[in-house]
N, C-alpha and C. Protein backbone atom coordinates (compact mmCIF):
# COMPACT_ATOMS: atom_id res chain seq x y z
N UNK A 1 23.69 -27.57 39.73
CA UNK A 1 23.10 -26.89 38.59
C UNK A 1 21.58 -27.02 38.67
N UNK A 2 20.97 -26.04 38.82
CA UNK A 2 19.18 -26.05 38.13
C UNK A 2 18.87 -26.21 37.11
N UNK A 3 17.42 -26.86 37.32
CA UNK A 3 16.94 -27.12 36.33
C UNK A 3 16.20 -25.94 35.64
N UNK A 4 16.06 -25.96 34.69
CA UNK A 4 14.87 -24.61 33.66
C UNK A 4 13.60 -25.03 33.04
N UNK A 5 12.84 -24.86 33.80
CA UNK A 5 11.53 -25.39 32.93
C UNK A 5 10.92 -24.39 32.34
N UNK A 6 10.20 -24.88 31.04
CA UNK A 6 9.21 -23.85 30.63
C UNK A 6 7.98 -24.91 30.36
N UNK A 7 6.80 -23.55 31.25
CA UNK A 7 5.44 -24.38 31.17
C UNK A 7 4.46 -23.40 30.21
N UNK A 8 3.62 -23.88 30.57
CA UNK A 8 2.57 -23.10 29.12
C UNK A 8 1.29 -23.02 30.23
N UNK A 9 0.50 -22.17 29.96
CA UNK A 9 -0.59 -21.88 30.85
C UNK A 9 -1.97 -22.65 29.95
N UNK A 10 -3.39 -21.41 29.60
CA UNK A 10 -4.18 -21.72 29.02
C UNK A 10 -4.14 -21.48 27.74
N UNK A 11 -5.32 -21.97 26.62
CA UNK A 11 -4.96 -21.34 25.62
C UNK A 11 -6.53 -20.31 25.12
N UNK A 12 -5.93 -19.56 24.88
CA UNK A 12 -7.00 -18.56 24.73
C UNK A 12 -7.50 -18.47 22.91
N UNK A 13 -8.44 -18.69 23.01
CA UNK A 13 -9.15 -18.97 20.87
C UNK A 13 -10.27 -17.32 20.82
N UNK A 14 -9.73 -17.05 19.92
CA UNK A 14 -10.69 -15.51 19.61
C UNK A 14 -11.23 -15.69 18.28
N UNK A 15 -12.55 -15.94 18.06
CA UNK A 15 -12.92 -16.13 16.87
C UNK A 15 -13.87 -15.02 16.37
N UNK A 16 -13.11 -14.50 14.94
CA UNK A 16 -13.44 -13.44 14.54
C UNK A 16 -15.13 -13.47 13.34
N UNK A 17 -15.77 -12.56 12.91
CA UNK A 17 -16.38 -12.34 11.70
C UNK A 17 -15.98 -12.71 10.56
N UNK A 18 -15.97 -13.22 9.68
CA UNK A 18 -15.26 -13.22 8.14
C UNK A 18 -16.78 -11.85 7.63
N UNK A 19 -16.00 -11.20 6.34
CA UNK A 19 -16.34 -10.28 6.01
C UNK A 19 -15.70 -10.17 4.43
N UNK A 20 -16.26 -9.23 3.78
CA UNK A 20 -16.40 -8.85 2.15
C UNK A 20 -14.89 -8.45 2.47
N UNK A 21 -14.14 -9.04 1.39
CA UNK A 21 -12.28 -8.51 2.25
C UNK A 21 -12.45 -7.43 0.42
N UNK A 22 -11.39 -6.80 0.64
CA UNK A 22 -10.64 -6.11 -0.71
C UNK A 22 -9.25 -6.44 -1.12
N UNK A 23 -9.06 -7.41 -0.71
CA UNK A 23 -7.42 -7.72 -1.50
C UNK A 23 -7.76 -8.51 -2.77
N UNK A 24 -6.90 -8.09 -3.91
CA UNK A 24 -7.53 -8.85 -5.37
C UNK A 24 -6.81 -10.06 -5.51
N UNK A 25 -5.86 -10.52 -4.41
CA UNK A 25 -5.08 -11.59 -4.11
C UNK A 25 -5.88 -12.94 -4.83
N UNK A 26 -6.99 -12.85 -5.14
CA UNK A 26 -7.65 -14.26 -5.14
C UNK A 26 -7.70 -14.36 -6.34
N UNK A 27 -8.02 -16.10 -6.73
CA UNK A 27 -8.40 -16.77 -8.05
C UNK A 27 -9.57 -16.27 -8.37
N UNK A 28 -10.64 -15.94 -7.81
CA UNK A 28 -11.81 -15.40 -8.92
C UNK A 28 -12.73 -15.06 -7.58
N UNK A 29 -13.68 -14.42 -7.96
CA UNK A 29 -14.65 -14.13 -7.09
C UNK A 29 -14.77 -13.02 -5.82
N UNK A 30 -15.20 -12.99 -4.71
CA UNK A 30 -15.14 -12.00 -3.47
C UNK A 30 -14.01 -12.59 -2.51
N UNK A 31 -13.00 -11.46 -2.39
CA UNK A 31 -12.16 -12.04 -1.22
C UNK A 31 -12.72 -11.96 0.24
N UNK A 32 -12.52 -12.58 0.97
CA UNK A 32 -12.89 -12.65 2.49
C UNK A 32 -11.74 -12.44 3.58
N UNK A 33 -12.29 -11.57 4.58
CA UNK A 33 -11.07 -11.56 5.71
C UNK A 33 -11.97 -10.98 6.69
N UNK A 34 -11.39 -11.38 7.81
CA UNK A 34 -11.86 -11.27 9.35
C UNK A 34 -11.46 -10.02 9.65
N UNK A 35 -13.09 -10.07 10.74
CA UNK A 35 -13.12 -8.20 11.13
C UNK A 35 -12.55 -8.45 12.15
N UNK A 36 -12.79 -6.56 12.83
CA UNK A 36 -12.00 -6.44 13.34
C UNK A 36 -12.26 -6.75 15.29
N UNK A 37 -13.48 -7.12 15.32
CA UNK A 37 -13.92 -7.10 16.74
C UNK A 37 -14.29 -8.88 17.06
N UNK A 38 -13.66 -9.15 17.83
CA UNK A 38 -14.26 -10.81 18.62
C UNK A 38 -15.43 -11.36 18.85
N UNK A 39 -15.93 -11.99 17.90
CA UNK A 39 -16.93 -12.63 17.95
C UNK A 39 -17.70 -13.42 19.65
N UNK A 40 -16.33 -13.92 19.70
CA UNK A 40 -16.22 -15.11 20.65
C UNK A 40 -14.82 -15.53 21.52
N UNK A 41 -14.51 -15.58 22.77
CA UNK A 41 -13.31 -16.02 23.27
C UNK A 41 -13.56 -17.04 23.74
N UNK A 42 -13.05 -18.01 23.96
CA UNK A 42 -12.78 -19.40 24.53
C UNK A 42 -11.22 -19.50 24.66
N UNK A 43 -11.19 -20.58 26.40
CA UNK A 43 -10.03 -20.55 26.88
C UNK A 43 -10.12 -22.71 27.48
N UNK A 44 -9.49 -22.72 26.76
CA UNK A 44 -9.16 -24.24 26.69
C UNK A 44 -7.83 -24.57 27.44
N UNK A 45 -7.98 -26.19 27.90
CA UNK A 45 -6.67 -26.23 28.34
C UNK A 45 -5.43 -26.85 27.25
N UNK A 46 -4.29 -26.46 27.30
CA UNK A 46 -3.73 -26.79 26.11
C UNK A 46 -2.91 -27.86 25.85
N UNK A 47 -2.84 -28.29 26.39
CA UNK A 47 -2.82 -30.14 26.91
C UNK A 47 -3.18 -30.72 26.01
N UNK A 48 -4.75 -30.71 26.88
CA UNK A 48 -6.21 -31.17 25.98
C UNK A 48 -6.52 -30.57 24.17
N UNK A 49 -6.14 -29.70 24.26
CA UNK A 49 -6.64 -28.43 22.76
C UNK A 49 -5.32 -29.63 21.99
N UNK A 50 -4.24 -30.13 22.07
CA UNK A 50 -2.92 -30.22 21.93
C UNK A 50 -3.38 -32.04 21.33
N UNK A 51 -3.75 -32.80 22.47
CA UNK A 51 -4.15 -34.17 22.17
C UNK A 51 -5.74 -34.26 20.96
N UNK A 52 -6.29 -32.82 21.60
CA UNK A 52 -7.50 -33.22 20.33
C UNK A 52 -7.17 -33.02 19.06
N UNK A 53 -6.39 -31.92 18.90
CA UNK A 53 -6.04 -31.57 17.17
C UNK A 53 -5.58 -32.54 17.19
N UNK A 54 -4.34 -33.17 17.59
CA UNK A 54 -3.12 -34.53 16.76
C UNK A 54 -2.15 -33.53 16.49
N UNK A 55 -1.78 -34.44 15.22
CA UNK A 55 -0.65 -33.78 14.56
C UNK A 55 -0.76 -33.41 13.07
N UNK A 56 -1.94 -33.08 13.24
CA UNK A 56 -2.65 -32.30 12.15
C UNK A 56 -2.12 -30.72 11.77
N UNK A 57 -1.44 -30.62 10.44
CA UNK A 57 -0.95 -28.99 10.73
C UNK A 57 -1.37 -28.92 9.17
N UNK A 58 -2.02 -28.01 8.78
CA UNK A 58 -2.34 -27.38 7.53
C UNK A 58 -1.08 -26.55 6.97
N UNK A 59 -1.14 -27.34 5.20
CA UNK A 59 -0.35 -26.69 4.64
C UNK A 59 -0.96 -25.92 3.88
N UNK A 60 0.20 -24.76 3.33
CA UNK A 60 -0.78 -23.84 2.49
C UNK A 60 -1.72 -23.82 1.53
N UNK A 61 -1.54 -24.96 0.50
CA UNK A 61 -2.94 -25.29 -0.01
C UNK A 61 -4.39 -25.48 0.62
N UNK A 62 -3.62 -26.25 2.05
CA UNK A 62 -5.28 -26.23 2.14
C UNK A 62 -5.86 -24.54 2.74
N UNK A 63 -5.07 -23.82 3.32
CA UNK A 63 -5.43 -22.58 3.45
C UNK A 63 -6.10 -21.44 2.79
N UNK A 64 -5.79 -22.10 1.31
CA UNK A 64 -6.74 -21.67 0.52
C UNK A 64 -8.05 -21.59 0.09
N UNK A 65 -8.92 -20.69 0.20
CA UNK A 65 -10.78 -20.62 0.12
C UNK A 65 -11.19 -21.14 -1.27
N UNK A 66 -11.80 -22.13 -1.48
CA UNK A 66 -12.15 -21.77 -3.02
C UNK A 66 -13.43 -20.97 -3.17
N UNK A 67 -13.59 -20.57 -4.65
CA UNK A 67 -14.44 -19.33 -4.90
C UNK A 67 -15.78 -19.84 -4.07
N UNK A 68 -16.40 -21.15 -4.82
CA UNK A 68 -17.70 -21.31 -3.97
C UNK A 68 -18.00 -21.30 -2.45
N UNK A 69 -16.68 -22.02 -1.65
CA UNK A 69 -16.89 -21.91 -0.29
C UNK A 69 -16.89 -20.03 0.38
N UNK A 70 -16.47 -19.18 -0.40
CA UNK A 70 -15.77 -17.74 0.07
C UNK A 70 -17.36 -17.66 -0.15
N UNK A 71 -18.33 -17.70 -1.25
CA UNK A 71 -19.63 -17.27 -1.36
C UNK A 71 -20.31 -17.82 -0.68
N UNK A 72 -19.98 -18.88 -0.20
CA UNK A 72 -20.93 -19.44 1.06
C UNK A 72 -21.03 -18.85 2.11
N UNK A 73 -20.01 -18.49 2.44
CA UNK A 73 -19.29 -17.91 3.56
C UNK A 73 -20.34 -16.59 4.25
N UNK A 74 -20.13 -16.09 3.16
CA UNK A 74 -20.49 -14.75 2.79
C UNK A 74 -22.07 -14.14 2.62
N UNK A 75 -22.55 -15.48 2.15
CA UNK A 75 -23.96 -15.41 2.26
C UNK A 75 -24.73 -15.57 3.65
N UNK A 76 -23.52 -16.70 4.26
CA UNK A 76 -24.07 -17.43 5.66
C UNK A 76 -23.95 -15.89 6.64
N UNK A 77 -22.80 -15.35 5.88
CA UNK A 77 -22.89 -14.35 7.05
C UNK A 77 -23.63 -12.61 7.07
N UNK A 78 -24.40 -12.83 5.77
CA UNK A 78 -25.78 -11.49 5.94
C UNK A 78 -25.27 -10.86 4.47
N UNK A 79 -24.42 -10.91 3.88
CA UNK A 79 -24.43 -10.16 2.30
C UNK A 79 -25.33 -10.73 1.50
N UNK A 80 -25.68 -9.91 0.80
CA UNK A 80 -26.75 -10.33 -0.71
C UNK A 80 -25.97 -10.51 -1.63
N UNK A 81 -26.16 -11.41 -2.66
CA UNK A 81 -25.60 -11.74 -3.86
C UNK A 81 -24.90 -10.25 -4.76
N UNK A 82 -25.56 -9.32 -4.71
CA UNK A 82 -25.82 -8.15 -5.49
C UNK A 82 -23.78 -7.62 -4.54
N UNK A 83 -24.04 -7.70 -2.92
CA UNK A 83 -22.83 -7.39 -2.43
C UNK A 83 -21.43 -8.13 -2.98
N UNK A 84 -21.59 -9.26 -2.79
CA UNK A 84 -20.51 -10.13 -3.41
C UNK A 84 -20.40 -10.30 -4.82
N UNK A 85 -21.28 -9.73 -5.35
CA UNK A 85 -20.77 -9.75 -7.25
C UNK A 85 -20.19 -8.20 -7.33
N UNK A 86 -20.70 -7.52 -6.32
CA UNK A 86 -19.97 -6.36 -7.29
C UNK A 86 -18.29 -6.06 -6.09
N UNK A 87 -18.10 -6.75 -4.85
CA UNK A 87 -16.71 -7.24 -4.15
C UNK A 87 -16.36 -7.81 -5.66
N UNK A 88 -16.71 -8.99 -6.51
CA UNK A 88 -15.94 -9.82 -7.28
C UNK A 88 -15.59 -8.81 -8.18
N UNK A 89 -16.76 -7.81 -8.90
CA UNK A 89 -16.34 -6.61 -10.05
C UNK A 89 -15.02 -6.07 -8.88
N UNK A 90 -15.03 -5.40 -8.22
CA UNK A 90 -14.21 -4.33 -7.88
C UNK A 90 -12.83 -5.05 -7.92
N UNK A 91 -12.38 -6.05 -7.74
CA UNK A 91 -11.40 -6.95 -7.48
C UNK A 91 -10.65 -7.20 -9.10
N UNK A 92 -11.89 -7.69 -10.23
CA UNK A 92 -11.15 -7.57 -11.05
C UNK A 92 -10.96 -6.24 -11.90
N UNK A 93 -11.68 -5.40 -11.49
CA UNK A 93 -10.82 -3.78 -11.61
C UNK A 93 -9.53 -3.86 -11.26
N UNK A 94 -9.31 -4.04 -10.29
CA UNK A 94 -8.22 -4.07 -9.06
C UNK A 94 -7.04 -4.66 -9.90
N UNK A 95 -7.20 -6.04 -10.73
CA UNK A 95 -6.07 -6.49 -11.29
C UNK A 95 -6.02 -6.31 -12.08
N UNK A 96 -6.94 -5.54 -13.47
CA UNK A 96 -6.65 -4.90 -14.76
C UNK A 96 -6.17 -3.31 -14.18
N UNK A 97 -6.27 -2.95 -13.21
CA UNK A 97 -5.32 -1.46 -13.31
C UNK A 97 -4.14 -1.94 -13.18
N UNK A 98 -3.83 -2.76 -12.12
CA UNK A 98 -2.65 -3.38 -11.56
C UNK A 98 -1.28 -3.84 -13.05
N UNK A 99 -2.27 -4.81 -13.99
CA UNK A 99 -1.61 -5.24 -14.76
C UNK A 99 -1.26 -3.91 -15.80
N UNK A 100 -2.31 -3.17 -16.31
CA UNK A 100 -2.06 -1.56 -16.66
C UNK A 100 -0.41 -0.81 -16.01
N UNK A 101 -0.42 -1.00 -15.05
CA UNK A 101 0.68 -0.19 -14.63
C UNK A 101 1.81 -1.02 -14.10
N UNK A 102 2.03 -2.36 -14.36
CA UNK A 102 2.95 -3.10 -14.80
C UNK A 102 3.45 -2.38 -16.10
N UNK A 103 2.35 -2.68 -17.12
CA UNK A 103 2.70 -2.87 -18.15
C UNK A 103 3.69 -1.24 -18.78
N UNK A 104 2.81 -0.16 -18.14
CA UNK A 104 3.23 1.30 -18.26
C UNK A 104 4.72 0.92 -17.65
N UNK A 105 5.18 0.61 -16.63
CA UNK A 105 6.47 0.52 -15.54
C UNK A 105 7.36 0.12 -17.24
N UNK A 106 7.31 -0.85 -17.28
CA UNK A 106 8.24 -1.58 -17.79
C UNK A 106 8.91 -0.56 -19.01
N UNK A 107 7.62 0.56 -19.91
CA UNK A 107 8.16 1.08 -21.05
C UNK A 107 8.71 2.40 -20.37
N UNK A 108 7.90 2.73 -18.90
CA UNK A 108 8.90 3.85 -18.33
C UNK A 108 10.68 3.63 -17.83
N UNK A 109 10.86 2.28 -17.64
CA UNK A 109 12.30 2.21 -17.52
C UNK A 109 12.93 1.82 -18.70
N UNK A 110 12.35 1.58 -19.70
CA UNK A 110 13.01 1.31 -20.80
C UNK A 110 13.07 2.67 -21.35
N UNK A 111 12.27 3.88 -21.11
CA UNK A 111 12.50 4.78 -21.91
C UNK A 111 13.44 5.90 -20.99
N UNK A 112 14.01 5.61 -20.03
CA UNK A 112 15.06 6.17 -19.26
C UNK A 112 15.79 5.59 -19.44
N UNK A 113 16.10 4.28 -19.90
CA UNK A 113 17.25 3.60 -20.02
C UNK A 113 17.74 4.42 -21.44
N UNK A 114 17.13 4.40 -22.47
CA UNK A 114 17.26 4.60 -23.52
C UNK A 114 17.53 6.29 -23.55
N UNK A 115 17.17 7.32 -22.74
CA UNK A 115 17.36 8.67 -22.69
C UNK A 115 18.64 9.11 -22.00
N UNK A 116 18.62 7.90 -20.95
CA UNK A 116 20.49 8.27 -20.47
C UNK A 116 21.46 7.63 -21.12
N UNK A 117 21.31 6.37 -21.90
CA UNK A 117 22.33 6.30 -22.78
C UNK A 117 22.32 6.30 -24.25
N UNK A 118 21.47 6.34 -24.80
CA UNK A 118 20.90 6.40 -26.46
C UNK A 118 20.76 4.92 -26.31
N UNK A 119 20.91 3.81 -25.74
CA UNK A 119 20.52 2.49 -26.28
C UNK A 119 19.76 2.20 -25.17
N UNK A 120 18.90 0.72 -25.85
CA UNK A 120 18.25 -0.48 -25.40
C UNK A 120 19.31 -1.40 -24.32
N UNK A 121 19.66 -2.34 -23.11
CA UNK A 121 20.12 -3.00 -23.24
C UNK A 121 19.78 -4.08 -24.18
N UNK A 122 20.75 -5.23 -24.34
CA UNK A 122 19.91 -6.44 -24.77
C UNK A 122 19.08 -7.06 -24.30
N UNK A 123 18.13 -7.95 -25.09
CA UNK A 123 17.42 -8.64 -24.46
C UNK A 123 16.20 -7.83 -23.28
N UNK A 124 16.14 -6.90 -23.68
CA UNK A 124 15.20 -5.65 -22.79
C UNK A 124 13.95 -6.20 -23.60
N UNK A 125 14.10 -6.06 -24.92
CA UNK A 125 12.57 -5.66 -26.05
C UNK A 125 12.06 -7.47 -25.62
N UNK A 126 12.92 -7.99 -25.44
CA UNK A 126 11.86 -9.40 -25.31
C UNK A 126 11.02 -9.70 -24.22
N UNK A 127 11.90 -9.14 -22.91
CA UNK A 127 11.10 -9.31 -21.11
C UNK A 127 9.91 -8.12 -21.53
N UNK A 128 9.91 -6.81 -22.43
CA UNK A 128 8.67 -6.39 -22.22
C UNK A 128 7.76 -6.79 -23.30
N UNK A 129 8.26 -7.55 -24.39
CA UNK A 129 7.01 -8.33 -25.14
C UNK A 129 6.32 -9.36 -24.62
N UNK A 130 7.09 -10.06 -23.70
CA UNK A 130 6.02 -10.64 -22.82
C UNK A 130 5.30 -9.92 -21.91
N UNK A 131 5.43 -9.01 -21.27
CA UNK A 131 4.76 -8.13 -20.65
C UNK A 131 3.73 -7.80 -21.50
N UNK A 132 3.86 -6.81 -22.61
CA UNK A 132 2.81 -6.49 -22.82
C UNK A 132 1.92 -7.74 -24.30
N UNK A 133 2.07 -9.00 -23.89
CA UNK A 133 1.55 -9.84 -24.56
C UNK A 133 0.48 -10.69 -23.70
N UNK A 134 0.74 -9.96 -22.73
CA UNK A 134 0.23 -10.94 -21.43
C UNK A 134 -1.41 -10.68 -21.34
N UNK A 135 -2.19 -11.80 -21.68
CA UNK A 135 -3.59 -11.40 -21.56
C UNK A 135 -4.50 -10.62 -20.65
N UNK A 136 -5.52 -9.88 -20.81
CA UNK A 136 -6.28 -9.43 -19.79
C UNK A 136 -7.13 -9.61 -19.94
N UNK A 137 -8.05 -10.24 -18.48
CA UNK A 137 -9.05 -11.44 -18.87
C UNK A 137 -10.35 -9.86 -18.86
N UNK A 138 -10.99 -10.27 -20.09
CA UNK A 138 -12.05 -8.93 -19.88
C UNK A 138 -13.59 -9.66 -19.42
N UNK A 139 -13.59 -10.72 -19.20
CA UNK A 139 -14.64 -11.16 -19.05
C UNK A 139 -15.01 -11.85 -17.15
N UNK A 140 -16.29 -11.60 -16.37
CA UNK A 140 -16.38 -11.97 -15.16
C UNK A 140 -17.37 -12.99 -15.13
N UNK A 141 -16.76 -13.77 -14.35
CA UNK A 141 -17.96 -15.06 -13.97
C UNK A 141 -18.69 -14.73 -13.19
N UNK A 142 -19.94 -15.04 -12.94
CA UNK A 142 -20.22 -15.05 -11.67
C UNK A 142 -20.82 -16.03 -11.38
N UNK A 143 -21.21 -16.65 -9.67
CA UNK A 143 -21.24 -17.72 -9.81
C UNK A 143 -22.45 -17.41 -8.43
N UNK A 144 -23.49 -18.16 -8.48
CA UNK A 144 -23.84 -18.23 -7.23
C UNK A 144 -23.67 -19.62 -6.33
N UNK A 145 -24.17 -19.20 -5.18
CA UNK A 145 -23.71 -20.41 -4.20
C UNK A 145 -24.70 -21.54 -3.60
């Protein structure tokens, strides 16, 4: 019987731009995400790349940017303040339409529910009073870095 090995070659690192991102995904402020062209390639051996990290593996918290470091970020990398406050406006546009058309969804299936059979189910009028009880923050921080 043979043996089966599997080996691993080099490891190749492509390090990108961070940039003004548009997803409103975030806790407050300008989101950030990497462009689209390579800054930089580096090719390490992975052995070595393997013994220097450890056994260090990031969990998703720490993956998370907080607002001040994303404005750091952002500054370090050529935006003006004026760019990243109005990324932060557009973002919370982004989640008051968002929550807007939650809130519309919920009375459009309740009012089809109610047109194909003449009733409410139960317990319908309470899941959309929390819906539409649900605050919308009208106010923006801004913060510099």
């Amino acid at each position: 019987m043979s043996s089966k090995q599997v080996t691993f070659g080099d490891l190749t690192i492509k390090e990108y731009p961070m940039e003004i991102g548009d997803h409103p995904s975030v806790s407050g402020g300008a989101p950030v995400q990497i462009g689209w062209e390579p800054q930089e390639t580096l090719v390490r051996n992975l052995d070595l790349y393997e013994h220097m990290r450890g056994d260090r593996r990031h969990g998703r918290r720490e993956l998370a940017i907080p607002v001040q470091t994303r404005g750091q970020i952002l500054l370090r990398a050529g935006y003006s303040l004026e760019q990243i406050g109005n990324a932060a406006l557009k973002v919370d546009e982004t989640k008051k339409l968002r929550a807007d058309t939650v809130r519309r969804q919920g009375w459009d299936r309740a009012n089809m529910v109610l047109e194909t059979t003449g009733k409410l189910p139960k317990g319908i009028l309470g899941s959309f009073a929390n819906v539409l009880m649900m605050p919308i923050k009208m106010t923006i921080q801004a913060r510099s870095a």
